[in-house]
PDB file of N, CA and C in Angstrom:
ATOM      1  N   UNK A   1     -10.946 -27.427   5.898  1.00  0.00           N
ATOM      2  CA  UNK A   1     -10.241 -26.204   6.247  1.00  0.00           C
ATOM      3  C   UNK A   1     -10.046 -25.360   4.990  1.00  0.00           C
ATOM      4  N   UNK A   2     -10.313 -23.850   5.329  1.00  0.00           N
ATOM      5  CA  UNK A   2     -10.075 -22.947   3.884  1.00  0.00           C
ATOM      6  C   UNK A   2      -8.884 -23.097   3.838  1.00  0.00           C
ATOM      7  N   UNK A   3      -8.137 -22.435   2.413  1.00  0.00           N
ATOM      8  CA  UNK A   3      -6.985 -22.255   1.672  1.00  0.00           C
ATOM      9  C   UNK A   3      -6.480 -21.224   1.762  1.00  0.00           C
ATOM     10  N   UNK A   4      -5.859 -20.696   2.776  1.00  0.00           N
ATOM     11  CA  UNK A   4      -5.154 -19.625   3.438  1.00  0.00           C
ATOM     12  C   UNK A   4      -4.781 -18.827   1.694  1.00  0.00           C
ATOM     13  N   UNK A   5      -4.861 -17.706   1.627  1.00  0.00           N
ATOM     14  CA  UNK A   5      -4.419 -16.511   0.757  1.00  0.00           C
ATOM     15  C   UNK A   5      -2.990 -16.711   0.520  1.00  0.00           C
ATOM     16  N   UNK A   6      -2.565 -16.322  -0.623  1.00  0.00           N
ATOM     17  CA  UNK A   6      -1.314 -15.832  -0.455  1.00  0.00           C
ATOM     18  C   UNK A   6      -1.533 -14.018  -0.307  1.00  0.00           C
ATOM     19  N   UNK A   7      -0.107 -13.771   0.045  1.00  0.00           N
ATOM     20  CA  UNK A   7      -0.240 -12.472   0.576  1.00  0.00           C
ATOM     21  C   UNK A   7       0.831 -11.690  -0.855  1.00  0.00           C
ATOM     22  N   UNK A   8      -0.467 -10.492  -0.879  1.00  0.00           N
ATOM     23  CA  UNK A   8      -0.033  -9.344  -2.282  1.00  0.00           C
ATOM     24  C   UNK A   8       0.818  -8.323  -1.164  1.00  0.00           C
ATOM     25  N   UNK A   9       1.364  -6.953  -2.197  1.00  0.00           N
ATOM     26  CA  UNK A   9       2.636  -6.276  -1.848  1.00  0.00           C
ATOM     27  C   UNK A   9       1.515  -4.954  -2.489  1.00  0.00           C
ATOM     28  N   UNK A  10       1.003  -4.200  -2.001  1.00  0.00           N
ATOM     29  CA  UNK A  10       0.925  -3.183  -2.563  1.00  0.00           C
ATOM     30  C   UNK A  10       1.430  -1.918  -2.343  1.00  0.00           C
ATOM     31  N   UNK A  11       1.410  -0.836  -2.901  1.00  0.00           N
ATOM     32  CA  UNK A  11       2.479   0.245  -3.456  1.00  0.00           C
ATOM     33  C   UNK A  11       1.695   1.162  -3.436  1.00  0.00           C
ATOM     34  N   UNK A  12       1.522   2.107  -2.777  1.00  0.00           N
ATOM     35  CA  UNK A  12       0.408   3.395  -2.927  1.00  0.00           C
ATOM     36  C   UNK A  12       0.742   4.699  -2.808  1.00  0.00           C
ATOM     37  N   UNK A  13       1.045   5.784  -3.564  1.00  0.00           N
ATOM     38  CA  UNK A  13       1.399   7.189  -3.349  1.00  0.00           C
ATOM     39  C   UNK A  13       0.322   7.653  -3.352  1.00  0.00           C
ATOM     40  N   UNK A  14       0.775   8.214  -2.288  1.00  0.00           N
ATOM     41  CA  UNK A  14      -0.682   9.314  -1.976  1.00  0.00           C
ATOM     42  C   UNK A  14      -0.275  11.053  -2.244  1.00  0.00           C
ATOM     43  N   UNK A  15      -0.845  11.605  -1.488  1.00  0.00           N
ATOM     44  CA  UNK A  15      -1.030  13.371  -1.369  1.00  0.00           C
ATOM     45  C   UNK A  15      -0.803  12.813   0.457  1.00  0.00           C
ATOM     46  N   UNK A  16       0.354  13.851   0.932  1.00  0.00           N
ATOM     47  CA  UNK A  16       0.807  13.684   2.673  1.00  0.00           C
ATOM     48  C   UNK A  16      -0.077  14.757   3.298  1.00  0.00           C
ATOM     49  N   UNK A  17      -1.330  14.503   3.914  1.00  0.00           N
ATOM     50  CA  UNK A  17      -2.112  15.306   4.324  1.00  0.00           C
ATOM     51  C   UNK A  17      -3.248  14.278   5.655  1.00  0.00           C
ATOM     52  N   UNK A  18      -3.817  15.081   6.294  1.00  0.00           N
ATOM     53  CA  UNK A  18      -4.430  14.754   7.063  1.00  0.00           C
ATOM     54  C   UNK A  18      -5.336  13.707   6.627  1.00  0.00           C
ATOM     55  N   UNK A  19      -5.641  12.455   7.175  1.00  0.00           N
ATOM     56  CA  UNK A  19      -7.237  11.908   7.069  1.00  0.00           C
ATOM     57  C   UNK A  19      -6.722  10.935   5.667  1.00  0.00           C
ATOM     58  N   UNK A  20      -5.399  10.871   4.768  1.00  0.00           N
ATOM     59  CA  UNK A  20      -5.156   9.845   3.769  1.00  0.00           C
ATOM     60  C   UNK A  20      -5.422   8.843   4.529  1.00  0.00           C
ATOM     61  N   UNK A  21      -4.175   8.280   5.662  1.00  0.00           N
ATOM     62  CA  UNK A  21      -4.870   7.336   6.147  1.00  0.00           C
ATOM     63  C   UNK A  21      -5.828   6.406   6.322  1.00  0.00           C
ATOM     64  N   UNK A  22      -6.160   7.338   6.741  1.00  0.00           N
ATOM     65  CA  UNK A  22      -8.096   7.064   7.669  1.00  0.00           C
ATOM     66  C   UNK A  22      -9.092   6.612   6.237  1.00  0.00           C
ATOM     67  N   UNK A  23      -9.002   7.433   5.362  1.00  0.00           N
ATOM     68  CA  UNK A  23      -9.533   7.445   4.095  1.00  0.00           C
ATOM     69  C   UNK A  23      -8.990   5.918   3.783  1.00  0.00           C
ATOM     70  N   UNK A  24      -7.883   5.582   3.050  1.00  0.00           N
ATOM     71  CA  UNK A  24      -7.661   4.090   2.823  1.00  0.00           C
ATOM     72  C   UNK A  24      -7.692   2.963   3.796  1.00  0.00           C
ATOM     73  N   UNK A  25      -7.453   3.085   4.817  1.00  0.00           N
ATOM     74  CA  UNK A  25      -8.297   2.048   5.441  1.00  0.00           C
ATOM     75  C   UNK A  25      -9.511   1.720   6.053  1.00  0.00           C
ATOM     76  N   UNK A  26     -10.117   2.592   5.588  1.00  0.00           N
ATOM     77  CA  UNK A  26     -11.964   3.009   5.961  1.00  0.00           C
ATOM     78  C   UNK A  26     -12.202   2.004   4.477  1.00  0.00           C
ATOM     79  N   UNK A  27     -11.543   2.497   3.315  1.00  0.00           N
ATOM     80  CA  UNK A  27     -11.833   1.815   1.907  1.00  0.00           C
ATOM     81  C   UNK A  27     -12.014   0.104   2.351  1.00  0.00           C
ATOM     82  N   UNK A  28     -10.441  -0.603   2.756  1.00  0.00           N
ATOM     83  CA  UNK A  28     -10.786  -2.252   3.362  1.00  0.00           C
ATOM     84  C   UNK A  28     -11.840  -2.649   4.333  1.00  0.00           C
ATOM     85  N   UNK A  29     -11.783  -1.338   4.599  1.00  0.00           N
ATOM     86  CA  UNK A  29     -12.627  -1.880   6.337  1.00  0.00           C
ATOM     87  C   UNK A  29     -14.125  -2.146   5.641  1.00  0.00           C
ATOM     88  N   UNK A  30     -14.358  -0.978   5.244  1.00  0.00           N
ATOM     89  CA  UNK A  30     -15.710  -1.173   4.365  1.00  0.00           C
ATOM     90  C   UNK A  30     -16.157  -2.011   3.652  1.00  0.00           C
ATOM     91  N   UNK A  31     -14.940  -3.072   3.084  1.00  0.00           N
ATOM     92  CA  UNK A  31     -15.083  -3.660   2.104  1.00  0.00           C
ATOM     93  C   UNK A  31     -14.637  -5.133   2.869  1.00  0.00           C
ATOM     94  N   UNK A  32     -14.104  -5.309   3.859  1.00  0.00           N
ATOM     95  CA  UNK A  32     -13.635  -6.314   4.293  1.00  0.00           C
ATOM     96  C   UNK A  32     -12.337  -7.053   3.880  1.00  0.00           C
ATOM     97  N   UNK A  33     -11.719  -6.035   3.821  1.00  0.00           N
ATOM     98  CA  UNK A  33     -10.128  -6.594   3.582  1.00  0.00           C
ATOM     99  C   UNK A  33      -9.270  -6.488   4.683  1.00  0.00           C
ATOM    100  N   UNK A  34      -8.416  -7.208   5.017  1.00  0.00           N
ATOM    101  CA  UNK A  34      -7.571  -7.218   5.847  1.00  0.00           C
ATOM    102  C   UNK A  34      -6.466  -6.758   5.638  1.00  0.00           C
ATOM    103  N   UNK A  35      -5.570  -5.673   6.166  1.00  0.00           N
ATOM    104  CA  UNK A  35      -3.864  -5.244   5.880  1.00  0.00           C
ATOM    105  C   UNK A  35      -3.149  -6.019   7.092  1.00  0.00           C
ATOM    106  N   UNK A  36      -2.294  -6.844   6.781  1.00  0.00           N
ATOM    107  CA  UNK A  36      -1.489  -7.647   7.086  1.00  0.00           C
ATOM    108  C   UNK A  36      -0.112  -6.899   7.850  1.00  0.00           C
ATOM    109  N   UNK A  37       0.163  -5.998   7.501  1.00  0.00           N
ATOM    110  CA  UNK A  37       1.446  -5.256   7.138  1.00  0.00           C
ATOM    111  C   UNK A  37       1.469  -3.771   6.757  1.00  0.00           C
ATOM    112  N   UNK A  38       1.633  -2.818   7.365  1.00  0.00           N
ATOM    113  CA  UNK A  38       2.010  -1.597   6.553  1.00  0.00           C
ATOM    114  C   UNK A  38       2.871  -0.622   6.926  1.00  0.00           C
ATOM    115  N   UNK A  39       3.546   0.088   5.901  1.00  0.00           N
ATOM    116  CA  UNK A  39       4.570   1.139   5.971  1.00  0.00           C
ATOM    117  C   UNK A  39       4.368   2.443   5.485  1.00  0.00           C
ATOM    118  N   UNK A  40       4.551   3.321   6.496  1.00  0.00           N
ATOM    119  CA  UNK A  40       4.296   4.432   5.440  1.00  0.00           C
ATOM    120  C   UNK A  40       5.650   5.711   5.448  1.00  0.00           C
ATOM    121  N   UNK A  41       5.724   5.867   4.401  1.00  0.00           N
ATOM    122  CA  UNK A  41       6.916   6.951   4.080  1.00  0.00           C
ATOM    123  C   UNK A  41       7.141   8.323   3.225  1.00  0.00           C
ATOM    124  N   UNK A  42       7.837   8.966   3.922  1.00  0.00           N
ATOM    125  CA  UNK A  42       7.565  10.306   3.017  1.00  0.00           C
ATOM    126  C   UNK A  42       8.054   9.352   1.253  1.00  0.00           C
ATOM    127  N   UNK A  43       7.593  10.441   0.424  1.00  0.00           N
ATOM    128  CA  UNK A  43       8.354   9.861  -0.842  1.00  0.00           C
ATOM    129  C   UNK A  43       9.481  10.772  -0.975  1.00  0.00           C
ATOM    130  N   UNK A  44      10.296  11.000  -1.788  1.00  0.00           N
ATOM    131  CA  UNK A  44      11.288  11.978  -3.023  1.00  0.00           C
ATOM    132  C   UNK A  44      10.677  12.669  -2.947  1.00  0.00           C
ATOM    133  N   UNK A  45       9.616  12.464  -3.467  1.00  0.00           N
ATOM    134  CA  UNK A  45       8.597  13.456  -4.049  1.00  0.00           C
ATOM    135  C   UNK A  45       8.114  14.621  -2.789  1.00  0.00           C
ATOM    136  N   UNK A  46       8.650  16.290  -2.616  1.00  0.00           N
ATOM    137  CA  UNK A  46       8.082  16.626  -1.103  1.00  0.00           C
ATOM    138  C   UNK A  46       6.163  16.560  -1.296  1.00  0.00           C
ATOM    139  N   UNK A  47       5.630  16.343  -0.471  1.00  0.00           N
ATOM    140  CA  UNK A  47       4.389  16.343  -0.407  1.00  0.00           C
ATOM    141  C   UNK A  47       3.130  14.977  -0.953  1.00  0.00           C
ATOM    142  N   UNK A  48       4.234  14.211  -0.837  1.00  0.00           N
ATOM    143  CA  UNK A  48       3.605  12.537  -0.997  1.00  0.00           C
ATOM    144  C   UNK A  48       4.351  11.672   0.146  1.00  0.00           C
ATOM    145  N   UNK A  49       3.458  11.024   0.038  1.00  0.00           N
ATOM    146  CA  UNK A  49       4.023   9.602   1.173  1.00  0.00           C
ATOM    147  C   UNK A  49       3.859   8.661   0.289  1.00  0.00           C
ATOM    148  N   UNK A  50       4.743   7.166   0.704  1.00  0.00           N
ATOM    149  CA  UNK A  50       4.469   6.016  -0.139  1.00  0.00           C
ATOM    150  C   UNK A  50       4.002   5.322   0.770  1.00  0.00           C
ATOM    151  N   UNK A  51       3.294   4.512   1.135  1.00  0.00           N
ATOM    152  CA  UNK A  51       2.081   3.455   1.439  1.00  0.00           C
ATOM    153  C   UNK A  51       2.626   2.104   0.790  1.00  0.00           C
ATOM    154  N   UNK A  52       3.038   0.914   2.018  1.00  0.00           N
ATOM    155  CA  UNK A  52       3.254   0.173   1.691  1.00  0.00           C
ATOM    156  C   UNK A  52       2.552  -0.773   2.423  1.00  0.00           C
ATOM    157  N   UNK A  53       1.590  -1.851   1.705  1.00  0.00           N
ATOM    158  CA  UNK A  53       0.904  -2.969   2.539  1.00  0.00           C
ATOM    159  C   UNK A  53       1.156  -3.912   1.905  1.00  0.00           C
ATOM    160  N   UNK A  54       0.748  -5.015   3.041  1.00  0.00           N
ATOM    161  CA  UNK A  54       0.411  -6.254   2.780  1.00  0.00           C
ATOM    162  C   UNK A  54      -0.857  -7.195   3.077  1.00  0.00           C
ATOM    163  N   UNK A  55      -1.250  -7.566   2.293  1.00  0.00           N
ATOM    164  CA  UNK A  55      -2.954  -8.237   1.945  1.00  0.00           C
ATOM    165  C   UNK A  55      -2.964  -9.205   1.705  1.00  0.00           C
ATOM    166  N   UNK A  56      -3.863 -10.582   1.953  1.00  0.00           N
ATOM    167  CA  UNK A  56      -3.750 -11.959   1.864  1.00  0.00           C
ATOM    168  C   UNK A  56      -5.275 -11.998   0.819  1.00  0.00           C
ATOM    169  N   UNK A  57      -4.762 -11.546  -0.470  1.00  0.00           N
ATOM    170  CA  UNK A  57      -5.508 -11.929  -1.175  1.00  0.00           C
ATOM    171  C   UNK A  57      -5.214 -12.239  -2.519  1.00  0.00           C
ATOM    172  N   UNK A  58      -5.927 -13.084  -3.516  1.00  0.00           N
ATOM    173  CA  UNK A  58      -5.855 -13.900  -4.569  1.00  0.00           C
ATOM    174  C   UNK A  58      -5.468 -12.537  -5.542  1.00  0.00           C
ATOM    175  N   UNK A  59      -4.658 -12.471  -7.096  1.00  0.00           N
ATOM    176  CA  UNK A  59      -4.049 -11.377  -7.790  1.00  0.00           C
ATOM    177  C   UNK A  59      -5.337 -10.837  -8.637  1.00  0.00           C
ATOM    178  N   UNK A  60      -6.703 -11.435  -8.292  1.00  0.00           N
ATOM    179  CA  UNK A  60      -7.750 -10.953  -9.083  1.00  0.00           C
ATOM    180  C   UNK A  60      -8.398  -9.995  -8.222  1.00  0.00           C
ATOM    181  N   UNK A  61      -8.565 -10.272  -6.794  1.00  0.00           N
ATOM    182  CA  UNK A  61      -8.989  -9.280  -5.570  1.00  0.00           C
ATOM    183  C   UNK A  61      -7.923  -8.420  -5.842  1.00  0.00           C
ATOM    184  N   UNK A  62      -6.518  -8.397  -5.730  1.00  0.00           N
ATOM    185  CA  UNK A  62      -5.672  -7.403  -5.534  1.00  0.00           C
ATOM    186  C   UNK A  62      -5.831  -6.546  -6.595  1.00  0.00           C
ATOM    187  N   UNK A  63      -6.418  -6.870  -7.657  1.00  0.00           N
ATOM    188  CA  UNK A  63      -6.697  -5.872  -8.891  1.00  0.00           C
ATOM    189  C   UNK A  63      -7.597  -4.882  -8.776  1.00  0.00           C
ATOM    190  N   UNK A  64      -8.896  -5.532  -7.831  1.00  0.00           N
ATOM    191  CA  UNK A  64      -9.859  -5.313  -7.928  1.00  0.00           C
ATOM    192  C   UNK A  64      -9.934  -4.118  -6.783  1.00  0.00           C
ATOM    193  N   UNK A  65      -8.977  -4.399  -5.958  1.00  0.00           N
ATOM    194  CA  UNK A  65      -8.407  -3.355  -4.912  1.00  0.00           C
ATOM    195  C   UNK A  65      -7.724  -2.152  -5.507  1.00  0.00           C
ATOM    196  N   UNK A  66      -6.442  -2.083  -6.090  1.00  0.00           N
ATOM    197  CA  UNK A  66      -5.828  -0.871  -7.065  1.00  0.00           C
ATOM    198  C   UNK A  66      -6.736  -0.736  -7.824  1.00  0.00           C
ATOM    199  N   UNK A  67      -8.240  -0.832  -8.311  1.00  0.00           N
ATOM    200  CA  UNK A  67      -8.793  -0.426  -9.165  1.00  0.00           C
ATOM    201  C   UNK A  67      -9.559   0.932  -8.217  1.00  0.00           C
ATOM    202  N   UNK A  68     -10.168   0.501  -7.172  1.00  0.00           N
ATOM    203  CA  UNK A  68     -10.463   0.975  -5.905  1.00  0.00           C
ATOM    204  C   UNK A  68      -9.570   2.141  -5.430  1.00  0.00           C
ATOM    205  N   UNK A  69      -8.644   1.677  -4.973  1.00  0.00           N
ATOM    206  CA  UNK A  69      -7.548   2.897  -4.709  1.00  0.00           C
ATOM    207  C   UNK A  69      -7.530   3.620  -5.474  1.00  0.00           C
ATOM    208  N   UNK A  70      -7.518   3.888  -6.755  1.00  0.00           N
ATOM    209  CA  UNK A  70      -7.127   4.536  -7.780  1.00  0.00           C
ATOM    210  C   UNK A  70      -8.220   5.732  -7.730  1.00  0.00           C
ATOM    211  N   UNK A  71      -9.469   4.949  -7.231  1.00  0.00           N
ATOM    212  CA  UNK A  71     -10.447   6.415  -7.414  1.00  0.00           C
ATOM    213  C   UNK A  71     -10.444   6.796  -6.590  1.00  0.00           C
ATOM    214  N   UNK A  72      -9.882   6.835  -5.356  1.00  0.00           N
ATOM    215  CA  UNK A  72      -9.425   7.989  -4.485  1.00  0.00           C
ATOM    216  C   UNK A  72      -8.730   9.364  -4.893  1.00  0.00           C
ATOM    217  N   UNK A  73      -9.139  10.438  -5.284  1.00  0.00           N
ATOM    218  CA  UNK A  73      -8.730  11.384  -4.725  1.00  0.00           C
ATOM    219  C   UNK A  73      -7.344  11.860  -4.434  1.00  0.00           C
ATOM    220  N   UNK A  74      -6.846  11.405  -3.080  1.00  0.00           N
ATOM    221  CA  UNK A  74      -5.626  11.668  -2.404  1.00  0.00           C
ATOM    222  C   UNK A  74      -4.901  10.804  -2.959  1.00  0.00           C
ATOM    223  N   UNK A  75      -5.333   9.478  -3.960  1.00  0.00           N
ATOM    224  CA  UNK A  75      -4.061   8.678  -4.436  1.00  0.00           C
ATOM    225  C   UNK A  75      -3.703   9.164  -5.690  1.00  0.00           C
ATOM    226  N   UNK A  76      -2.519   9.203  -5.906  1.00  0.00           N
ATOM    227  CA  UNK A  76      -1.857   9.226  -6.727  1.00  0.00           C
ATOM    228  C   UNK A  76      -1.302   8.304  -7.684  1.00  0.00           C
ATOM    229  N   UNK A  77      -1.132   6.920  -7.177  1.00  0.00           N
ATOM    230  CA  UNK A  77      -0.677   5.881  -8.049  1.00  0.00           C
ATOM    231  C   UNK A  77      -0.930   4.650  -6.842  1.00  0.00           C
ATOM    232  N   UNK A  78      -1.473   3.761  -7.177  1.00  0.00           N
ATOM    233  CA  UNK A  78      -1.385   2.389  -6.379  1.00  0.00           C
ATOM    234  C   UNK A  78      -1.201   1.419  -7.646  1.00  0.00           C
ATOM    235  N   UNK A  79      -0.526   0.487  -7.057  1.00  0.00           N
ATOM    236  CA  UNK A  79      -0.109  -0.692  -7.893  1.00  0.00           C
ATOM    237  C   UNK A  79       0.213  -1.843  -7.026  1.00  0.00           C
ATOM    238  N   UNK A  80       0.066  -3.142  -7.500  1.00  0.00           N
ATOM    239  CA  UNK A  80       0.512  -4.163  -6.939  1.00  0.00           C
ATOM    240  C   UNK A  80       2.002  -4.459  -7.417  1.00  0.00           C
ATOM    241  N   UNK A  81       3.190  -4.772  -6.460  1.00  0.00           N
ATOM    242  CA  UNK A  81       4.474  -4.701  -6.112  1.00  0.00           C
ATOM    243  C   UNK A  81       5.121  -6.433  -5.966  1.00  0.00           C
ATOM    244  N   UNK A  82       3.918  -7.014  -6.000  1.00  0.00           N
ATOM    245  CA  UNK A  82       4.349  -8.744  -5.623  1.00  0.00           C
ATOM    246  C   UNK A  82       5.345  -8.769  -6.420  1.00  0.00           C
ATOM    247  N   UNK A  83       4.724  -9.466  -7.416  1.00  0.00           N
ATOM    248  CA  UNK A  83       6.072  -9.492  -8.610  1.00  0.00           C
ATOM    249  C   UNK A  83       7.298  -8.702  -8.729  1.00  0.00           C
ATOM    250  N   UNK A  84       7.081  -7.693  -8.400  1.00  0.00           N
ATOM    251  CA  UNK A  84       8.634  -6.312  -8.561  1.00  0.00           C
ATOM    252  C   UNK A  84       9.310  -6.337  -7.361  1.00  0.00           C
ATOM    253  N   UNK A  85       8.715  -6.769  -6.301  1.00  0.00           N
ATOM    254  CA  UNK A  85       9.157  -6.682  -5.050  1.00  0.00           C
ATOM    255  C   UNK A  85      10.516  -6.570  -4.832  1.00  0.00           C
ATOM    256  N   UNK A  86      11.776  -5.659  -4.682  1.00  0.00           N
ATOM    257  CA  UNK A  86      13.352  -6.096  -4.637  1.00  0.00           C
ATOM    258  C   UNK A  86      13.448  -5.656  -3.221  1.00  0.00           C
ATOM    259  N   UNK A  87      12.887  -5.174  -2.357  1.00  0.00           N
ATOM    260  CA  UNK A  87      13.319  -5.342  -1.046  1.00  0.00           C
ATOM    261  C   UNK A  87      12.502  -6.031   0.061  1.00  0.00           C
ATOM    262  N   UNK A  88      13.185  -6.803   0.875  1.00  0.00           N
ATOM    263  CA  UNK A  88      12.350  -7.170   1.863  1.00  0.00           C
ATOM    264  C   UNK A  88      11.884  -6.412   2.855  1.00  0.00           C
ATOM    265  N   UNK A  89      10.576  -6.649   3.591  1.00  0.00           N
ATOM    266  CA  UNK A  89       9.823  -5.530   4.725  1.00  0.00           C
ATOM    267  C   UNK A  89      10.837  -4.711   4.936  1.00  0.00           C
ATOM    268  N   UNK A  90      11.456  -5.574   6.329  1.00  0.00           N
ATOM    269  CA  UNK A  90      12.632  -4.147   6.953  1.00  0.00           C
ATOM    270  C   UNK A  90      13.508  -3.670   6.086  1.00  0.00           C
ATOM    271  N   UNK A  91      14.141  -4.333   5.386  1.00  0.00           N
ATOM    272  CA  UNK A  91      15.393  -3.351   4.569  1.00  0.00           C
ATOM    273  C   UNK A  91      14.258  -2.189   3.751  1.00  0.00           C
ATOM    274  N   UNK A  92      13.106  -2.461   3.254  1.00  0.00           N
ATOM    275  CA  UNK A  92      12.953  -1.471   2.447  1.00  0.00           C
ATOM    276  C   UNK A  92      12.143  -0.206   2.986  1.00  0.00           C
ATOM    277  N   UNK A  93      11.834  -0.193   4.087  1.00  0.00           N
ATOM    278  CA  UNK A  93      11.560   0.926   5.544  1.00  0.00           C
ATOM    279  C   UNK A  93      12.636   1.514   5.801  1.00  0.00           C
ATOM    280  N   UNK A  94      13.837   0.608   5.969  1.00  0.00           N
ATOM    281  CA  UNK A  94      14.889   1.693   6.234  1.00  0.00           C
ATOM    282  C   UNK A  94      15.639   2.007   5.066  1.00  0.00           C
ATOM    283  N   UNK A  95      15.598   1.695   3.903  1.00  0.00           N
ATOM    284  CA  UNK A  95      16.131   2.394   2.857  1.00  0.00           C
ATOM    285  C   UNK A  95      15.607   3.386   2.318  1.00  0.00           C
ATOM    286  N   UNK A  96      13.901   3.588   2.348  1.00  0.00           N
ATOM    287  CA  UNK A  96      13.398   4.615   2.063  1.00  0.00           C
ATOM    288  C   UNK A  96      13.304   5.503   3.238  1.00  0.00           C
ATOM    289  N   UNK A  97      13.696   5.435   4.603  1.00  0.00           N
ATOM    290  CA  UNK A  97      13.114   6.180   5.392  1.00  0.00           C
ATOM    291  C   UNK A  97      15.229   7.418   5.880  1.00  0.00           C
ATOM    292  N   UNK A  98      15.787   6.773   5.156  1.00  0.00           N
ATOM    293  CA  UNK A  98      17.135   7.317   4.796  1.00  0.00           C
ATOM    294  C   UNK A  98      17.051   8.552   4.184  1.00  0.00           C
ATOM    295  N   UNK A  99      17.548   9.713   5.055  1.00  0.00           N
ATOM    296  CA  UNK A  99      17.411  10.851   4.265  1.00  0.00           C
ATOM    297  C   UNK A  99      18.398  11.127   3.601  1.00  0.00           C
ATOM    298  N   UNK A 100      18.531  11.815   2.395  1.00  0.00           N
ATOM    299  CA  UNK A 100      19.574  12.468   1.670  1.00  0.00           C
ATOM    300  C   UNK A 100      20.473  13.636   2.161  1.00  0.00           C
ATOM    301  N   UNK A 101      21.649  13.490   1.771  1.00  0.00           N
ATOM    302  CA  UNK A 101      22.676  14.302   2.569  1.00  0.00           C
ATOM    303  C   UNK A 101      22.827  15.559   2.406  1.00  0.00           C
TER     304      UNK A 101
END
């Protein structure tokens, strides 16, 4: 039996426009990665969203992925989040999805 993945946290700001989406997950699909998990949220920032997934892959694939993302275009910053991680799934959907008063 294979050795099930552990699962990475990645972190992606984009540009909030039509077809980002479609664009990053056309990137896995193409490539054969699986998203486990994802969130997406306006940022602070007006005119970005933050992109939050989850991927069952080894921290040398996940590199090899934000290296990928990065030459997109519409991204702005992707990074892997495993390690930094301070919120769990749901709390951190609804803490970012909290608007300011």
């Amino acid at each position: 039996m294979e050795e099930e993945q552990p699962t990475r946290t990645l972190s992606i700001l984009v540009e909030n426009h039509f077809g980002v989406l479609f664009t990053i997950a056309g990137l896995f699909c193409a490539r054969g990665y699986n998203i486990e998990r994802l969130v997406v949220v306006p940022d602070e920032e007006q005119g970005l969203s933050r992109m939050v997934m989850a991927v069952r892959c080894d921290p040398k694939l996940s590199q090899q992925i934000i290296k990928q993302l990065n030459k997109l275009v519409d991204v702005v910053e992707a990074e892997d989040v495993t390690d930094k991680e301070i919120y769990s799934w749901p709390t951190f959907t609804t803490r970012k999805m909290q608007q300011p008063a």
